[in-house]
C-alpha atoms as a PDB file:
ATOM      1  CA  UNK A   1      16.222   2.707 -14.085  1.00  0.00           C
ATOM      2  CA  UNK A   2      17.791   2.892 -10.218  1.00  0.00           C
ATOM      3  CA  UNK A   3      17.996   6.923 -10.978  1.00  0.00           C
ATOM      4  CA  UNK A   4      14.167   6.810 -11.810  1.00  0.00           C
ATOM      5  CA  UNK A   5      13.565   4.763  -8.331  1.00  0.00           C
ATOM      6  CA  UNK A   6      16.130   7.747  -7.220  1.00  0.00           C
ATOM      7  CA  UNK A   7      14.284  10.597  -8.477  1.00  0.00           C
ATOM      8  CA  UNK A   8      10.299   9.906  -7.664  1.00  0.00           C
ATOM      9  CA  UNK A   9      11.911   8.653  -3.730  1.00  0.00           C
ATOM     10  CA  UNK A  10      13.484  12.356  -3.831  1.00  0.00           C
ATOM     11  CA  UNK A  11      10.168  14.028  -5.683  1.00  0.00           C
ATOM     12  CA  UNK A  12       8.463  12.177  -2.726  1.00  0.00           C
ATOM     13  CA  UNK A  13      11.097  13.814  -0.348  1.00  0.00           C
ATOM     14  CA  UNK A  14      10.584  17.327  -1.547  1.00  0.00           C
ATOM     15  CA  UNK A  15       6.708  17.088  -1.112  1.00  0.00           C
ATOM     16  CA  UNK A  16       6.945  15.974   2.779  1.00  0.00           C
ATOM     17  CA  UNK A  17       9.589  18.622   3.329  1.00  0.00           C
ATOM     18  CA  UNK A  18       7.341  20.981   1.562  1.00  0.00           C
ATOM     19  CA  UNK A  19       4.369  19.915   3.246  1.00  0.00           C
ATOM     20  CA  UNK A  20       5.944  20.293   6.796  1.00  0.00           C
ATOM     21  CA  UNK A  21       8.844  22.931   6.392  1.00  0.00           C
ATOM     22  CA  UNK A  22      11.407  19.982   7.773  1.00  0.00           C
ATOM     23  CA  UNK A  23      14.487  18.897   6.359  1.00  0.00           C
ATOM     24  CA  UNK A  24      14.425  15.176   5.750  1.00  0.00           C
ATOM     25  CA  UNK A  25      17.964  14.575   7.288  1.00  0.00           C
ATOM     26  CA  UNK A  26      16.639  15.259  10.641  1.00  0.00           C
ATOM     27  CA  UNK A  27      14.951  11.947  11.021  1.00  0.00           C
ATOM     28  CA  UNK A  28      17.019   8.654  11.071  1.00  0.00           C
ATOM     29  CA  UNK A  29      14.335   6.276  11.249  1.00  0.00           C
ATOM     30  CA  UNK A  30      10.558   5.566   9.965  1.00  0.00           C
ATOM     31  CA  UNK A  31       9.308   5.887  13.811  1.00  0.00           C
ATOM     32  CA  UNK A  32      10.678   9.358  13.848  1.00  0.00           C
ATOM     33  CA  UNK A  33       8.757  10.453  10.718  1.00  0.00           C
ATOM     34  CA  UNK A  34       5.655   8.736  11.935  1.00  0.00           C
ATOM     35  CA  UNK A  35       6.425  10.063  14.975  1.00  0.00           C
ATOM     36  CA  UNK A  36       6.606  13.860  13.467  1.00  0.00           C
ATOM     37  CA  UNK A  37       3.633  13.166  11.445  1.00  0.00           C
ATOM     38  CA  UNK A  38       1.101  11.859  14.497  1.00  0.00           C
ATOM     39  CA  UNK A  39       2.289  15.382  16.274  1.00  0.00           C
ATOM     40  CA  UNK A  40       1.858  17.255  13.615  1.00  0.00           C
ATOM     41  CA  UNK A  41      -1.703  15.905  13.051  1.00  0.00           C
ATOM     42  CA  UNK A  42      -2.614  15.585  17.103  1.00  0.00           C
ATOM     43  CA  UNK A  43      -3.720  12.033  16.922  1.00  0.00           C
ATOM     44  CA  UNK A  44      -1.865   8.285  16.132  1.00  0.00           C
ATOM     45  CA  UNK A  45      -1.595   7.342  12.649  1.00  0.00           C
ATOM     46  CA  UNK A  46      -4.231   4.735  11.459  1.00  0.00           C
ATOM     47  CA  UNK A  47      -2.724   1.839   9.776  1.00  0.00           C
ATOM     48  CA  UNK A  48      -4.777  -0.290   7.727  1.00  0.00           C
ATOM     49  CA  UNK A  49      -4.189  -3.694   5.583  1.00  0.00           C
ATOM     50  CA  UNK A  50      -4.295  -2.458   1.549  1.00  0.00           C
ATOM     51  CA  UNK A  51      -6.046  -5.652   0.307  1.00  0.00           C
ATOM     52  CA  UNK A  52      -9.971  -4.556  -0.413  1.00  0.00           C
ATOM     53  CA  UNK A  53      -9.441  -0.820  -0.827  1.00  0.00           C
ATOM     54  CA  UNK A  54      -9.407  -0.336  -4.553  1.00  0.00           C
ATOM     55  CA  UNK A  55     -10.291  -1.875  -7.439  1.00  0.00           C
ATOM     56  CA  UNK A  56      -7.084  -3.970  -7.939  1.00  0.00           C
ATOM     57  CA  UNK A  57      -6.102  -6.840  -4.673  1.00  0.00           C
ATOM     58  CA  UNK A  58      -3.083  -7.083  -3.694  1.00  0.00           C
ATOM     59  CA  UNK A  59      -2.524  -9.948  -5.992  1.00  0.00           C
ATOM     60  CA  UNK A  60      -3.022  -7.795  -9.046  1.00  0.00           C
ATOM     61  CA  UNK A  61      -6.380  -9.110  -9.950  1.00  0.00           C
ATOM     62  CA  UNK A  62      -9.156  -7.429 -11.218  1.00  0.00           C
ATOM     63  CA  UNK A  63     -11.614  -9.586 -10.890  1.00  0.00           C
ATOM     64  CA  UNK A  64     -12.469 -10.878  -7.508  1.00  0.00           C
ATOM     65  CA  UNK A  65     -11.219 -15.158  -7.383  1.00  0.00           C
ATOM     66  CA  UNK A  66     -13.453 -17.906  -6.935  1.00  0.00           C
ATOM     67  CA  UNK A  67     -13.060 -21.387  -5.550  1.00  0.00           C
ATOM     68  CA  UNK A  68     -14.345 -23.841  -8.037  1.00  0.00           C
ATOM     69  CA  UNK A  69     -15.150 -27.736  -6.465  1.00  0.00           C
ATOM     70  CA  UNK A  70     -14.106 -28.884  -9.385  1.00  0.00           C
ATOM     71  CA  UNK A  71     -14.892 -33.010  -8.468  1.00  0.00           C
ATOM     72  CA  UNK A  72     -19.048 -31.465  -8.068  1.00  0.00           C
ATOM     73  CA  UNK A  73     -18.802 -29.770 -11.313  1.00  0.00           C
ATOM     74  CA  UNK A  74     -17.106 -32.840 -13.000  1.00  0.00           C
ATOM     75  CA  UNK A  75     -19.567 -35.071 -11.296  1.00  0.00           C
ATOM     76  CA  UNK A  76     -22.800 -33.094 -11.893  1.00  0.00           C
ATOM     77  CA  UNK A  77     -21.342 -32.667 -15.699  1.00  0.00           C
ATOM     78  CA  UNK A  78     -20.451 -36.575 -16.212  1.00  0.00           C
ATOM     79  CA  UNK A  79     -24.210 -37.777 -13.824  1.00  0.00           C
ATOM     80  CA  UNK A  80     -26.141 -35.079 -16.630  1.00  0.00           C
END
């Protein structure tokens, strides 16, 4: 399994090298590839929070959650 995690992190490697025509060694930290990247494109990287973008939240649900008052619904059910 840790030479799966191994291989898609180097498949992932090989694209940005591709992509830019940089060797990956050249950067020793994340703010140097974002860094690269924000030159390369001519403006800042947008960073956004991942919860509400898809179809799965961050939670791995589907389905969006409710929040059930469940002493009304008991009372309205036990009053009926």
């Amino acid at each position: 399994m840790r030479a799966d995690r191994h291989s898609k992190a180097m498949r992932k490697t090989v694209i940005f090298e591709e992509k830019y025509g940089v060797d990956i060694e050249k950067f020793s930290t994340t703010s140097d590839v974002e860094k690269f990247i924000e030159d390369q494109i001519g403006r800042e990287l947008r960073v956004i929070e991942p919860c509400g973008h898809g179809i799965v939240s961050n939670r791995g649900n589907i389905f969006k959650l409710r929040d059930y008052d469940i002493d009304r619904m008991f009372d309205e059910t036990i009053n009926t």
